[in-house]
PDB file of N, CA and C in Angstrom:
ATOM      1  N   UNK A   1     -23.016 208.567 -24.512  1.00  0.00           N
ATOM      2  CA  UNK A   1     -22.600 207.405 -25.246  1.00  0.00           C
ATOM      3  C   UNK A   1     -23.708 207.019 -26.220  1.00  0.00           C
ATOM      4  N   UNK A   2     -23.626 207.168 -27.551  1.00  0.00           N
ATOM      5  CA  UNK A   2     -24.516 206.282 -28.374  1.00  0.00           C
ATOM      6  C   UNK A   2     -24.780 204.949 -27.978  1.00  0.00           C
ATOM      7  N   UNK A   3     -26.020 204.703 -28.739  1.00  0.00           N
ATOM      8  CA  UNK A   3     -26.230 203.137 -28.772  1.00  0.00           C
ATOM      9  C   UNK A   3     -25.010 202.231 -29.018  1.00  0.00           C
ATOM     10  N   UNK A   4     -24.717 202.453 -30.453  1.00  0.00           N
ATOM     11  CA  UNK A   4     -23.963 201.926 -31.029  1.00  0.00           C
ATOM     12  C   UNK A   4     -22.195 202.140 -30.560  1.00  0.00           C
ATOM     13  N   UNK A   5     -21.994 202.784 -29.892  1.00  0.00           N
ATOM     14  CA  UNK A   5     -20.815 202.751 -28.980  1.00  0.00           C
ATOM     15  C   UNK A   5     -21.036 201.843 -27.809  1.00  0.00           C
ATOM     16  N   UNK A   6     -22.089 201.942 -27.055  1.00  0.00           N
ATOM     17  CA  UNK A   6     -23.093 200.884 -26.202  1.00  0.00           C
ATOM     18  C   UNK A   6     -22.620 199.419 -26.493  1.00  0.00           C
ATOM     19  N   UNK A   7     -23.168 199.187 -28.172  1.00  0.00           N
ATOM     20  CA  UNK A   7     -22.943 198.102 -28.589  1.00  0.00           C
ATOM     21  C   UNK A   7     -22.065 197.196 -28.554  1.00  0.00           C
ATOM     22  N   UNK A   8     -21.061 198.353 -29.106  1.00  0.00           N
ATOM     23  CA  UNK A   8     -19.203 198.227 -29.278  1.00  0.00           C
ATOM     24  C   UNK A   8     -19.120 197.620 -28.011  1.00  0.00           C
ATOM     25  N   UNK A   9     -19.571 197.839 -26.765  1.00  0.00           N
ATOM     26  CA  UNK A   9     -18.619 198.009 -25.791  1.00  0.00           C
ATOM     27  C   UNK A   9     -18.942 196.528 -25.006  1.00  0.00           C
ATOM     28  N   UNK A  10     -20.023 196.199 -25.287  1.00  0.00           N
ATOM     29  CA  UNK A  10     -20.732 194.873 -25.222  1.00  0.00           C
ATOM     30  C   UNK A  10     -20.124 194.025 -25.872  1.00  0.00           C
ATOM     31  N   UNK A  11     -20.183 194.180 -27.081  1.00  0.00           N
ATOM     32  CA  UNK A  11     -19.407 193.050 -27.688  1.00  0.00           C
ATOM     33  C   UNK A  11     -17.917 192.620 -27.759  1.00  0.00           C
ATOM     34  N   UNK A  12     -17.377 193.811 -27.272  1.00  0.00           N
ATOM     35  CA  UNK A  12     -16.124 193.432 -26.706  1.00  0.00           C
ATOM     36  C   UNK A  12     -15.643 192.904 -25.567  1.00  0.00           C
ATOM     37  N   UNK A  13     -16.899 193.128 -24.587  1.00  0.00           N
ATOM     38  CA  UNK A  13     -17.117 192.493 -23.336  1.00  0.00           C
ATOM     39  C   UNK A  13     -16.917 191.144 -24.126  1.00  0.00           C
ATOM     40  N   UNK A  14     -18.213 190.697 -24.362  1.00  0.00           N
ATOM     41  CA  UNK A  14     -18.773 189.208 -24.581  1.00  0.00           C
ATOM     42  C   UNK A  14     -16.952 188.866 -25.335  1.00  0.00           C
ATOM     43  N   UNK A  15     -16.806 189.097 -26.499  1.00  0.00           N
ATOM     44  CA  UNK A  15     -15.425 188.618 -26.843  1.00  0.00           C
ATOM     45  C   UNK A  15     -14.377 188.267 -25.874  1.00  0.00           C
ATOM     46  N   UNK A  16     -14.355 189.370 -24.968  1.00  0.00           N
ATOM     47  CA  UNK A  16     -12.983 189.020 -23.921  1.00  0.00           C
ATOM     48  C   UNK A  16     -13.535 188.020 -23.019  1.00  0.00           C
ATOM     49  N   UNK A  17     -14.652 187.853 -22.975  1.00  0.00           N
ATOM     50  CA  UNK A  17     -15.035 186.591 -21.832  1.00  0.00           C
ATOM     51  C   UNK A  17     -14.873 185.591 -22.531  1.00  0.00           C
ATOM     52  N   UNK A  18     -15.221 185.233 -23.914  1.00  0.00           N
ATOM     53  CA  UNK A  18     -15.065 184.095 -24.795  1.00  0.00           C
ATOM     54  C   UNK A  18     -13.614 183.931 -24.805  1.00  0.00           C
ATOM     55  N   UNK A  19     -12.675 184.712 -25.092  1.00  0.00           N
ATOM     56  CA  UNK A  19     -10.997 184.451 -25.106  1.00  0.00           C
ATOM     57  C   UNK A  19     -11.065 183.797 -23.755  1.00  0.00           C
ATOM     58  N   UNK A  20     -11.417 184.679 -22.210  1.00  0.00           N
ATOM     59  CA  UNK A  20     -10.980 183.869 -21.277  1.00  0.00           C
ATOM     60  C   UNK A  20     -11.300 182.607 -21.123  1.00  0.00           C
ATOM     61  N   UNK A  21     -12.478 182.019 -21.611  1.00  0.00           N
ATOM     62  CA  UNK A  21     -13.148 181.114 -21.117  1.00  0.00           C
ATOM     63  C   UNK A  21     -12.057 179.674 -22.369  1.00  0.00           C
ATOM     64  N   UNK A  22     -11.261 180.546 -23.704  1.00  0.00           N
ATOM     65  CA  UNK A  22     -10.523 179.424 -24.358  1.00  0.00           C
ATOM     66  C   UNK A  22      -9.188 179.572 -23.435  1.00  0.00           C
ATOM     67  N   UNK A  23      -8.683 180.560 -23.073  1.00  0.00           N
ATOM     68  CA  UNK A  23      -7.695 180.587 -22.835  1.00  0.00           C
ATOM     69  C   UNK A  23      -7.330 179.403 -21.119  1.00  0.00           C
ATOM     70  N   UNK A  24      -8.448 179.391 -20.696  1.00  0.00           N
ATOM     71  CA  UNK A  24      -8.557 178.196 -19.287  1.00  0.00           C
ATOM     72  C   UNK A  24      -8.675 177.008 -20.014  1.00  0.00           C
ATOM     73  N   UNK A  25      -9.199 176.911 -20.851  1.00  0.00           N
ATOM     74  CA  UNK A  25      -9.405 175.420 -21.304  1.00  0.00           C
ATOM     75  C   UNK A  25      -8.363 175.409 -22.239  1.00  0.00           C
ATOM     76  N   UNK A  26      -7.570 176.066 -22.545  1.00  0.00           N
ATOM     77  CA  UNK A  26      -6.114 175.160 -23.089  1.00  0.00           C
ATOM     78  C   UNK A  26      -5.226 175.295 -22.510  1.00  0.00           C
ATOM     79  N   UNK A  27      -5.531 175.810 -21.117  1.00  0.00           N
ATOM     80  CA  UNK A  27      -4.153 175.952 -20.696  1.00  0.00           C
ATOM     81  C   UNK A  27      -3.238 174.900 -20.309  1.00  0.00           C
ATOM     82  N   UNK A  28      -4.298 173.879 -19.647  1.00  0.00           N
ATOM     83  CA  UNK A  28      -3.152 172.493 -19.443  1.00  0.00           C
ATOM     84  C   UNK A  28      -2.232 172.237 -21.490  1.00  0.00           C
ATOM     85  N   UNK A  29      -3.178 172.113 -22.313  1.00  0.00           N
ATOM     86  CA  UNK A  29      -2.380 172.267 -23.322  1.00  0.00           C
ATOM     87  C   UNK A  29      -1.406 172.902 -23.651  1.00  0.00           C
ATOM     88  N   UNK A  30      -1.260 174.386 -23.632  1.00  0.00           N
ATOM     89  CA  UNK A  30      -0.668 175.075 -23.550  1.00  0.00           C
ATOM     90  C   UNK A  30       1.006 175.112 -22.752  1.00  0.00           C
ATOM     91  N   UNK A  31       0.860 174.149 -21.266  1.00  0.00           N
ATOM     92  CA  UNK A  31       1.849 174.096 -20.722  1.00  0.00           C
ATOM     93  C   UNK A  31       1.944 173.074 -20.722  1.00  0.00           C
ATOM     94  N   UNK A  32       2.304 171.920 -21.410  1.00  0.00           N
ATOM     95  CA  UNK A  32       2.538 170.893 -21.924  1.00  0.00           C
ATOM     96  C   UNK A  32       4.163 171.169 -22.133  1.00  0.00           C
ATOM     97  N   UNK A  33       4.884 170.196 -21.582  1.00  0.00           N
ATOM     98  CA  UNK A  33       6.620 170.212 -21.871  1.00  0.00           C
ATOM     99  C   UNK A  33       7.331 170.122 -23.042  1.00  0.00           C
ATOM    100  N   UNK A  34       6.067 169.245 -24.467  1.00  0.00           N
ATOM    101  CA  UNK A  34       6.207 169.031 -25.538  1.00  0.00           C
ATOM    102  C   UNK A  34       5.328 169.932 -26.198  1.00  0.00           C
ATOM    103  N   UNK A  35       4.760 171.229 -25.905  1.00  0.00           N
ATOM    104  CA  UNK A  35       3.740 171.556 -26.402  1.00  0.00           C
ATOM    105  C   UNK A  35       4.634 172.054 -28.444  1.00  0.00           C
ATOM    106  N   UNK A  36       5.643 173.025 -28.079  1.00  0.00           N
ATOM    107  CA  UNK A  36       5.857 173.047 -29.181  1.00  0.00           C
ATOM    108  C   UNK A  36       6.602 172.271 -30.379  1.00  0.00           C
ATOM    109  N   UNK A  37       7.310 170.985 -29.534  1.00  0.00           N
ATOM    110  CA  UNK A  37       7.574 170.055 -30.657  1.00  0.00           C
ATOM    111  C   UNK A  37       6.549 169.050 -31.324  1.00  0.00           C
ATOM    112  N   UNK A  38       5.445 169.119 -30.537  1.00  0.00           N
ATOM    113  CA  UNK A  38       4.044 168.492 -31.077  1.00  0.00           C
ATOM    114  C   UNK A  38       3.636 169.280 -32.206  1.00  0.00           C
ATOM    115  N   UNK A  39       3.642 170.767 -31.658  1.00  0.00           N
ATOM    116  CA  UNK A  39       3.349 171.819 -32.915  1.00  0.00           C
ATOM    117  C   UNK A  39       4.320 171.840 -34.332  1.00  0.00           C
ATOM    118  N   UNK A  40       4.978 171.496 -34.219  1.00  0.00           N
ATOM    119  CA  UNK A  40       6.217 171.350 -35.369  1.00  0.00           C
ATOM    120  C   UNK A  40       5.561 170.064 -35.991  1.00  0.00           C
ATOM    121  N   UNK A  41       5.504 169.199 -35.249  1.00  0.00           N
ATOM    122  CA  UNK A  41       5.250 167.886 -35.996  1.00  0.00           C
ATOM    123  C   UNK A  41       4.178 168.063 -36.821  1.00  0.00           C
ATOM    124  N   UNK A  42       2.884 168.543 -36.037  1.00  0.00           N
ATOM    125  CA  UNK A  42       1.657 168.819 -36.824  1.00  0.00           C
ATOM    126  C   UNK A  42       1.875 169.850 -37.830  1.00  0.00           C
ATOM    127  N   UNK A  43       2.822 170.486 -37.981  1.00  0.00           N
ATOM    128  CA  UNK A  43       2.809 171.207 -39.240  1.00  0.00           C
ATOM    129  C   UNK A  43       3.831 170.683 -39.953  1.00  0.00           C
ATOM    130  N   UNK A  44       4.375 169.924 -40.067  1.00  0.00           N
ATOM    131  CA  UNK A  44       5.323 169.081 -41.076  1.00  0.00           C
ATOM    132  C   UNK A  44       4.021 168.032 -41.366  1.00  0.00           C
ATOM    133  N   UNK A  45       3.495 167.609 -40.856  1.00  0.00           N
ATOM    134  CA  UNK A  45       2.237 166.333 -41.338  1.00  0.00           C
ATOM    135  C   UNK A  45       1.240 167.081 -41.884  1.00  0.00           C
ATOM    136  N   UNK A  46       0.995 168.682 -41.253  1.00  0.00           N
ATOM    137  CA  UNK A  46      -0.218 169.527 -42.606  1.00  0.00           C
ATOM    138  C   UNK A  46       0.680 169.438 -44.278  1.00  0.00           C
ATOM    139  N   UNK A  47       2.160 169.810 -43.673  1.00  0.00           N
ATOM    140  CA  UNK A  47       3.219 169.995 -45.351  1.00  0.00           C
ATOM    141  C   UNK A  47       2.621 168.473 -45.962  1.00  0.00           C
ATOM    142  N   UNK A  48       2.484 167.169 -45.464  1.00  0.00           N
ATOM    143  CA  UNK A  48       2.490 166.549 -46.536  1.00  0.00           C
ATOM    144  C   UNK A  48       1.033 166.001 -46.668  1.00  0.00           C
ATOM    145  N   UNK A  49      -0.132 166.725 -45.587  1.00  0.00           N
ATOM    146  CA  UNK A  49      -1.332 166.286 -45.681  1.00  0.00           C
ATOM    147  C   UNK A  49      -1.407 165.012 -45.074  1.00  0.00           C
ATOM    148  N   UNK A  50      -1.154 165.005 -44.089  1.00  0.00           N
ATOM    149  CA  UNK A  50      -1.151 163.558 -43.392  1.00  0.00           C
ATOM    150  C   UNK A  50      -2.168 164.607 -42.115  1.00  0.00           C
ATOM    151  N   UNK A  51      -3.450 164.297 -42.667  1.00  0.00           N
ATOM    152  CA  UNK A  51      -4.757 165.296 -42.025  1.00  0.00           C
ATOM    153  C   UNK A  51      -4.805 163.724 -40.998  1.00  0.00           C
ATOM    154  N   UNK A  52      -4.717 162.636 -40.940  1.00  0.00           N
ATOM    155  CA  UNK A  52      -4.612 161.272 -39.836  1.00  0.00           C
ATOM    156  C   UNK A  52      -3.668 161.387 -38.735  1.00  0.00           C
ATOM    157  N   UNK A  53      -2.776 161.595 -39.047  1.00  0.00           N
ATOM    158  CA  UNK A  53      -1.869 161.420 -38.322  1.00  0.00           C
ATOM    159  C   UNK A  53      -1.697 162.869 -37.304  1.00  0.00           C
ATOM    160  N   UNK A  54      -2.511 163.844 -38.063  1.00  0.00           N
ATOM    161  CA  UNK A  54      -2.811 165.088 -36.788  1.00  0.00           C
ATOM    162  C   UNK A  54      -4.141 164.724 -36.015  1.00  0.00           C
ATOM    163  N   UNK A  55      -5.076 164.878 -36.795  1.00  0.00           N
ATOM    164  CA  UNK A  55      -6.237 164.726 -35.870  1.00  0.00           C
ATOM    165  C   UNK A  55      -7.187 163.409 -35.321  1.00  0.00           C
ATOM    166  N   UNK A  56      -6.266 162.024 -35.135  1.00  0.00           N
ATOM    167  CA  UNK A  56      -6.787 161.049 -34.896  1.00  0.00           C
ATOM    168  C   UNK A  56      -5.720 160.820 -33.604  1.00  0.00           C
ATOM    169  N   UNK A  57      -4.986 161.524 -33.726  1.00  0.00           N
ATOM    170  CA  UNK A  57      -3.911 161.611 -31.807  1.00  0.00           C
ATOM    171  C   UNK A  57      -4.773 162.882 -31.032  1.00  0.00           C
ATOM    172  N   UNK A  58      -5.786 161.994 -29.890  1.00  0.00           N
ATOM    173  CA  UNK A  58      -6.490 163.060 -29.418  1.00  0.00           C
ATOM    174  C   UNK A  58      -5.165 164.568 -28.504  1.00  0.00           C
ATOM    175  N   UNK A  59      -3.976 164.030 -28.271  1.00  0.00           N
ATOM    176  CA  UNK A  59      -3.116 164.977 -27.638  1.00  0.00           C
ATOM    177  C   UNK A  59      -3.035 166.083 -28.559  1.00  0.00           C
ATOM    178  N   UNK A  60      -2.949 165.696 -30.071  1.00  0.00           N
ATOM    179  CA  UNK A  60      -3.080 166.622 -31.294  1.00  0.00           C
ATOM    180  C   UNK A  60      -3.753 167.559 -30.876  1.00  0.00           C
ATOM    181  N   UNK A  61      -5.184 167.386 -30.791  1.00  0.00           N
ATOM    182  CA  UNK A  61      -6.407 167.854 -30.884  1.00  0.00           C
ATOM    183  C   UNK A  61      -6.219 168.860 -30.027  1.00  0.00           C
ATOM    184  N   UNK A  62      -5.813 168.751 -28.598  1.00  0.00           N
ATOM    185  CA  UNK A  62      -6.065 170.014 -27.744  1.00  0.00           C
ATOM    186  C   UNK A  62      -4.671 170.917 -28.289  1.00  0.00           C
ATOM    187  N   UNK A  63      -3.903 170.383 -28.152  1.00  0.00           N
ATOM    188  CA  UNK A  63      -2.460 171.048 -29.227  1.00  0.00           C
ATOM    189  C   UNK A  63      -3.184 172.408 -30.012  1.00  0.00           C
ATOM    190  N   UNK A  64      -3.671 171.381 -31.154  1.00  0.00           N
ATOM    191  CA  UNK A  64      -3.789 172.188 -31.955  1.00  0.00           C
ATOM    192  C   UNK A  64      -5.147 173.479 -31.734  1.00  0.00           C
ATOM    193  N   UNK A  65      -5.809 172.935 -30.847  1.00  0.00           N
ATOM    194  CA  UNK A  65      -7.309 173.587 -30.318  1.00  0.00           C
ATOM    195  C   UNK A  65      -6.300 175.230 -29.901  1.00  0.00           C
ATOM    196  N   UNK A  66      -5.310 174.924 -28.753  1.00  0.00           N
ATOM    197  CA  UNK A  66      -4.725 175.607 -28.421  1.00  0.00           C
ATOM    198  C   UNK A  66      -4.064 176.782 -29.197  1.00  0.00           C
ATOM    199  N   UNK A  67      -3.203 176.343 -29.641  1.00  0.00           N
ATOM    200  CA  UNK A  67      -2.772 177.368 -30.999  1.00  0.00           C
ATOM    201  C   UNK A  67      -3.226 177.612 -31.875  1.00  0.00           C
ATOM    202  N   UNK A  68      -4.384 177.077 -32.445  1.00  0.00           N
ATOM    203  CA  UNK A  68      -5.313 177.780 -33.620  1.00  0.00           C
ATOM    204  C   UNK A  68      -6.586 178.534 -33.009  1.00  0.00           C
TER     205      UNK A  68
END
């Protein structure tokens, strides 16, 4: 194995631990009963730039943490 295959293989480590470590912390978001009509809303309020009315509702916030 090269270094640099070495490397590769590391940093794909470290990446998949970083996904797991988002993917636990949104998951209560994630399974939220409203999760995707919250998501609709926040993208009809990006259409008219109503940047307040998404990210000053902290429920937004993990919402959107979640899917972006």
């Amino acid at each position: 194995m090269s270094a640099s295959s070495i490397s590769e293989a590391g940093s794909a480590d470290q990446q998949q631990r970083i996904l797991n470590v988002l993917r636990m912390a949104c998951a209560e978001a994630i399974r939220r009963p409203d999760f995707a009509e919250r998501l609709q809303d926040m993208k009809q309020k990006f259409y008219v730039r109503d940047f307040d009315g998404i990210f000053l509702d902290p429920t937004n916030l993990s919402v959107y943490t979640a899917q972006y």
